[in-house]
Structure formats: C-alpha cells, structure tokens
Protein backbone atom coordinates (compact mmCIF):
# COMPACT_ATOMS: atom_id res chain seq x y z
CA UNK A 1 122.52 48.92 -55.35
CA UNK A 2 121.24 47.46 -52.17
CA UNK A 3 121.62 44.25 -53.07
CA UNK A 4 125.50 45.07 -54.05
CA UNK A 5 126.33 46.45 -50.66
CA UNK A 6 124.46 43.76 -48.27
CA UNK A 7 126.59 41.11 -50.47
CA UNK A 8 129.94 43.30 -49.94
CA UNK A 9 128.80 43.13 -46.54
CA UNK A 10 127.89 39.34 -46.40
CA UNK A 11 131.28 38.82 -48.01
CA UNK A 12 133.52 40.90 -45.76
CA UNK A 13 131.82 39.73 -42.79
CA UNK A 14 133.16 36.13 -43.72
CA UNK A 15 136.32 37.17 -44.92
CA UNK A 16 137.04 38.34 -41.37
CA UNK A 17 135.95 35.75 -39.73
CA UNK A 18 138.16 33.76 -42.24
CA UNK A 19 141.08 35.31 -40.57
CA UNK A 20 139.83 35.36 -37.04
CA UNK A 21 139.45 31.69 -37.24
CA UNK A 22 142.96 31.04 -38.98
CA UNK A 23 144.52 33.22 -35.84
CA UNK A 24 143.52 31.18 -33.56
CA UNK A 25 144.25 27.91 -34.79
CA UNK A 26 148.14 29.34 -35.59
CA UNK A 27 147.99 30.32 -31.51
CA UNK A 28 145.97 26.93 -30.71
CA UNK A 29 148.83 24.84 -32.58
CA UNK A 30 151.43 27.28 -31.60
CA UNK A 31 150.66 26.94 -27.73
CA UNK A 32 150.00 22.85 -28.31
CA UNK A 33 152.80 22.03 -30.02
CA UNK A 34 156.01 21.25 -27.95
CA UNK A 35 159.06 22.98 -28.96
CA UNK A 36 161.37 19.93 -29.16
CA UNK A 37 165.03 20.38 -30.14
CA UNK A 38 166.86 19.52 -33.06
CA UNK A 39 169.59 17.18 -32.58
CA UNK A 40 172.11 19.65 -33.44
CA UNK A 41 170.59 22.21 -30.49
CA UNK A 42 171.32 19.10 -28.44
CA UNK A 43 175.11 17.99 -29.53
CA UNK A 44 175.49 22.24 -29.18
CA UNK A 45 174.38 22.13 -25.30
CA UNK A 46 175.84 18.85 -25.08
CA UNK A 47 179.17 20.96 -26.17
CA UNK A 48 178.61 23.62 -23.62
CA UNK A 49 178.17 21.74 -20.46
CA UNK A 50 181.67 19.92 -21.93
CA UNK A 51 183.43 22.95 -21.82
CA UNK A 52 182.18 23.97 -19.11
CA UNK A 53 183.00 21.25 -16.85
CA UNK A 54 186.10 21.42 -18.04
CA UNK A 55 186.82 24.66 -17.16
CA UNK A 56 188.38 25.47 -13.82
CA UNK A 57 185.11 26.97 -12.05
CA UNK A 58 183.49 23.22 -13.55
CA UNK A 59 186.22 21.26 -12.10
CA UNK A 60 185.73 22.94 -8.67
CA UNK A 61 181.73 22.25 -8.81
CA UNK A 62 181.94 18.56 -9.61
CA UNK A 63 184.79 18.37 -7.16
CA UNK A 64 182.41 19.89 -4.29
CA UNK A 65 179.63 17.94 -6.31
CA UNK A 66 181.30 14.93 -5.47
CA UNK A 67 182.13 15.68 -1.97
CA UNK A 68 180.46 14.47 0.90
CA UNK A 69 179.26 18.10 1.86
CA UNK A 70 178.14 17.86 -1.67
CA UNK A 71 176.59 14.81 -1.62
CA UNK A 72 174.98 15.22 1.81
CA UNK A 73 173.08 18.49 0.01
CA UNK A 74 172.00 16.20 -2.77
CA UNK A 75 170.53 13.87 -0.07
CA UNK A 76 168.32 17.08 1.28
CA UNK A 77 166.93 17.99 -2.16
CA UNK A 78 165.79 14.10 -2.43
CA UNK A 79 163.83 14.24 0.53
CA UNK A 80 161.63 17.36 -0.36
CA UNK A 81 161.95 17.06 -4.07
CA UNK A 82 158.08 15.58 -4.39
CA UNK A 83 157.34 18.57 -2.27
CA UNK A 84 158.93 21.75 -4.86
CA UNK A 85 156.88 19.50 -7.89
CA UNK A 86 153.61 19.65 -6.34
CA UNK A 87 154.46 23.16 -4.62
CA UNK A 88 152.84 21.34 -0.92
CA UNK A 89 153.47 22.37 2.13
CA UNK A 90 156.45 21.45 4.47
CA UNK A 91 156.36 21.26 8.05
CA UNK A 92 159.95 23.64 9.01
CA UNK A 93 161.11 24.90 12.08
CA UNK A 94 163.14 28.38 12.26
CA UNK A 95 166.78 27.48 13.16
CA UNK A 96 168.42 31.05 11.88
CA UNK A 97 166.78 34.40 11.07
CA UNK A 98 169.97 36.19 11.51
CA UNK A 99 172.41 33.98 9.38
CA UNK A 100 174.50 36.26 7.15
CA UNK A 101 177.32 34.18 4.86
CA UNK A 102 181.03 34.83 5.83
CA UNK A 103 182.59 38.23 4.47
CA UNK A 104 179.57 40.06 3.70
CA UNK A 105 178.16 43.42 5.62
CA UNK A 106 174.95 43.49 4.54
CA UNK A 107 172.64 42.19 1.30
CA UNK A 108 170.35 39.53 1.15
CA UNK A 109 168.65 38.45 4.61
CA UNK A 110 168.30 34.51 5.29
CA UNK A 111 166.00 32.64 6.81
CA UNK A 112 167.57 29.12 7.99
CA UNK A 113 164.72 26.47 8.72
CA UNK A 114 164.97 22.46 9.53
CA UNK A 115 162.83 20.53 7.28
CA UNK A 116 162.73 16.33 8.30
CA UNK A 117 166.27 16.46 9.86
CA UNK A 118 167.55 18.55 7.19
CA UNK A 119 168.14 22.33 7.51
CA UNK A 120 167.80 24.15 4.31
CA UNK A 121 168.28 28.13 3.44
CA UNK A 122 165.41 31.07 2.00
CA UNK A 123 166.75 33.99 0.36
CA UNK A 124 164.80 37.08 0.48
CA UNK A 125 165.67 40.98 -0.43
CA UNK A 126 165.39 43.17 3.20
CA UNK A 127 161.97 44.59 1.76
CA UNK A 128 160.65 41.30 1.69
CA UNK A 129 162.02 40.27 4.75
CA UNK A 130 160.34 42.53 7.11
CA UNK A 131 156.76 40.22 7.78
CA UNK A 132 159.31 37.39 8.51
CA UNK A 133 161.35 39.64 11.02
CA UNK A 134 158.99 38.86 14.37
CA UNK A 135 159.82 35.27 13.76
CA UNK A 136 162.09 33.57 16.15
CA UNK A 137 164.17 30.12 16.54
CA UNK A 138 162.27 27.25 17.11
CA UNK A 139 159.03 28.85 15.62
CA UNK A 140 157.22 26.71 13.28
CA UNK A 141 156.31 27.80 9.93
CA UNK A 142 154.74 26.16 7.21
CA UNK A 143 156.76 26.35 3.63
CA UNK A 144 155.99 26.43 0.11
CA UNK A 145 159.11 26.25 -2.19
CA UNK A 146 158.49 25.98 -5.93
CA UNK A 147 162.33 24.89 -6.71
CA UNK A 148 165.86 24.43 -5.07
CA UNK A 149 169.25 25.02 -6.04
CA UNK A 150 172.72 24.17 -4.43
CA UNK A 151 176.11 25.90 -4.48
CA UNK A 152 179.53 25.17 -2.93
CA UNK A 153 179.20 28.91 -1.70
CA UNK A 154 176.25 27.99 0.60
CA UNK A 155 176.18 25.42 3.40
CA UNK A 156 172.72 24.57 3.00
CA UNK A 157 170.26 23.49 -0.05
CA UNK A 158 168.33 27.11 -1.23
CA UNK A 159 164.99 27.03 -1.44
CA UNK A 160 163.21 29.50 -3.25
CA UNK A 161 160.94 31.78 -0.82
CA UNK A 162 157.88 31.30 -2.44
CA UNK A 163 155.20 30.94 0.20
CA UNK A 164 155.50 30.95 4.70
CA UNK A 165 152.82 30.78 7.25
CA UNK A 166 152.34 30.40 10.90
CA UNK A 167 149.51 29.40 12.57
CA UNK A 168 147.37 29.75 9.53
CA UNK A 169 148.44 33.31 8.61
CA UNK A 170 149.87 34.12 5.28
CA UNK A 171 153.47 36.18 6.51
CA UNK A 172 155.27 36.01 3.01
CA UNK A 173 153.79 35.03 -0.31
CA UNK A 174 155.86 35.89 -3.53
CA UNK A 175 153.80 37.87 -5.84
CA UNK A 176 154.87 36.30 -9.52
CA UNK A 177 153.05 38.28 -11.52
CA UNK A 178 155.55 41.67 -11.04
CA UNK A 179 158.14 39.38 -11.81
CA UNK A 180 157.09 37.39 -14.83
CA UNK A 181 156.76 34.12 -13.57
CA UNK A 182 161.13 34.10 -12.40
C-alpha cells in the first residue's frame, strides 16, 4: 500500500512539473516571439492612412505638414530625436510658464522651454503642475522627454513631460506605473 501511494506521489509530482515547465516555455516563446503582421494587416492599415489622408481633416494636416511652420517643427523633432530614444537629458531654458493656447479659459497648464535654438511645449494636468509653478523665465531646467508629437493646433513641437530638474533636484517625474506605461 505504501509503495502504491509514494509512486502516485512520485508520479503526480512529475506530472506537475510537466505542466509547470510547458507554461513557461508557452510564456518564454510567447514573450520572444515578435508579433509581425500579416500582409493583409498591412494592405488594411495601408488602406486606413489612404482614407484618411484623403479626408478633409488629412488634407489639412499634410497641407500644414507641408508648410514651412510645418516643416520648421519637423526640423525641431530632428534635433532632439536621439535624445526621446535614449530618454537623456536636455539642457532647456524656461521661456513660458504661463502660456495658455488661444480661446481657452482654463485646462491643461504649459510649460514653454528653448532647447538648442528651438523652443518646444510640456503638457501637464494643474495637479501636476504645481512643483513646476516656482519656476520662472530664463530658469534652467534639465529635461527628460520619452517621445514628441506635433499638431497644426500647437505652435511648438510637444514633448511629453516625463522627467524636470533644477540644480540637481527632481521637481516633476511622471510616475508610469499608475498609468500603465501611456
């Protein structure tokens, strides 16, 4: 009878870890393995940005795309786009911390900095704004911008308000965890 139950034993203990080691190679390959898309996922988004473009809010955005206001924002991401990849630190100096875009009361508060010649815009919610509030023009911060994004709706290139210091004090560093990584 003993002899019964120590081999049910034996056998269940290697059936399980059996499975445990078949999990994680699914989650090893699954997390290794590059989702790459089918060509028909690529004629479909190929098919979107089409249509899109060709609709009127499109036309308007390559229009301003193509524009030298356009074009001159372009220029401003190239200069800082080695920067965003390796998420380094920029040299800026505060031009604006009261810059509010035309027509609107109250919402998001900006912080407007020059970065090599080139003045570029920060986005934050008025929460988040209040360690940056004590900073004035011509202060010099030091900027950490994962990614940047341009609109015909904003003057400037936006970068995203990641991480500022000054004078070796953290004043703003975005916590991505309560956000999921966006």
């Amino acid at each position: 009878m003993k002899k019964n139950t120590s081999m049910l034993h034996l056998l269940f203990i290697i059936v399980i870890g059996l499975v445990f080691a078949n999990c994680e190679n699914k989650n090893e390959t699954k997390s290794t393995t590059p989702k790459t898309l089918t060509i028909a996922d690529k004629n479909s988004q190929l098919e979107k940005k089409k249509k899109w473009e060709a609709s009127p809010d499109g036309i308007l955005f390559n229009e301003w795309k193509n524009s030298d206001e356009g074009k001159k924002i372009q220029a401003s991401h190239n200069k800082i786009k080695k920067q965003l990849k390796e998420f380094s630190g920029m040299e800026a100096v505060v031009t604006s911390v009261t810059f509010q875009r035309e027509n609107t009361k109250s919402g998001p508060k900006w912080l407007i900095v020059k970065i090599d010649d080139e003045e570029y815009m920060m986005q934050f919610i008025p929460k988040d704004f209040k360690p940056l509030s004590n900073l004035k023009v011509n202060d010099k911060i030091i900027v950490k911008s994962r990614n940047a994004s341009f609109s015909p709706n904003h003057p400037y290139l936006i970068l995203s308000s990641d991480y500022i210091e000054q004078n070796n004090e953290v004043l703003f560093k975005r916590d991505l965890s309560k956000n999921k990584g966006c």
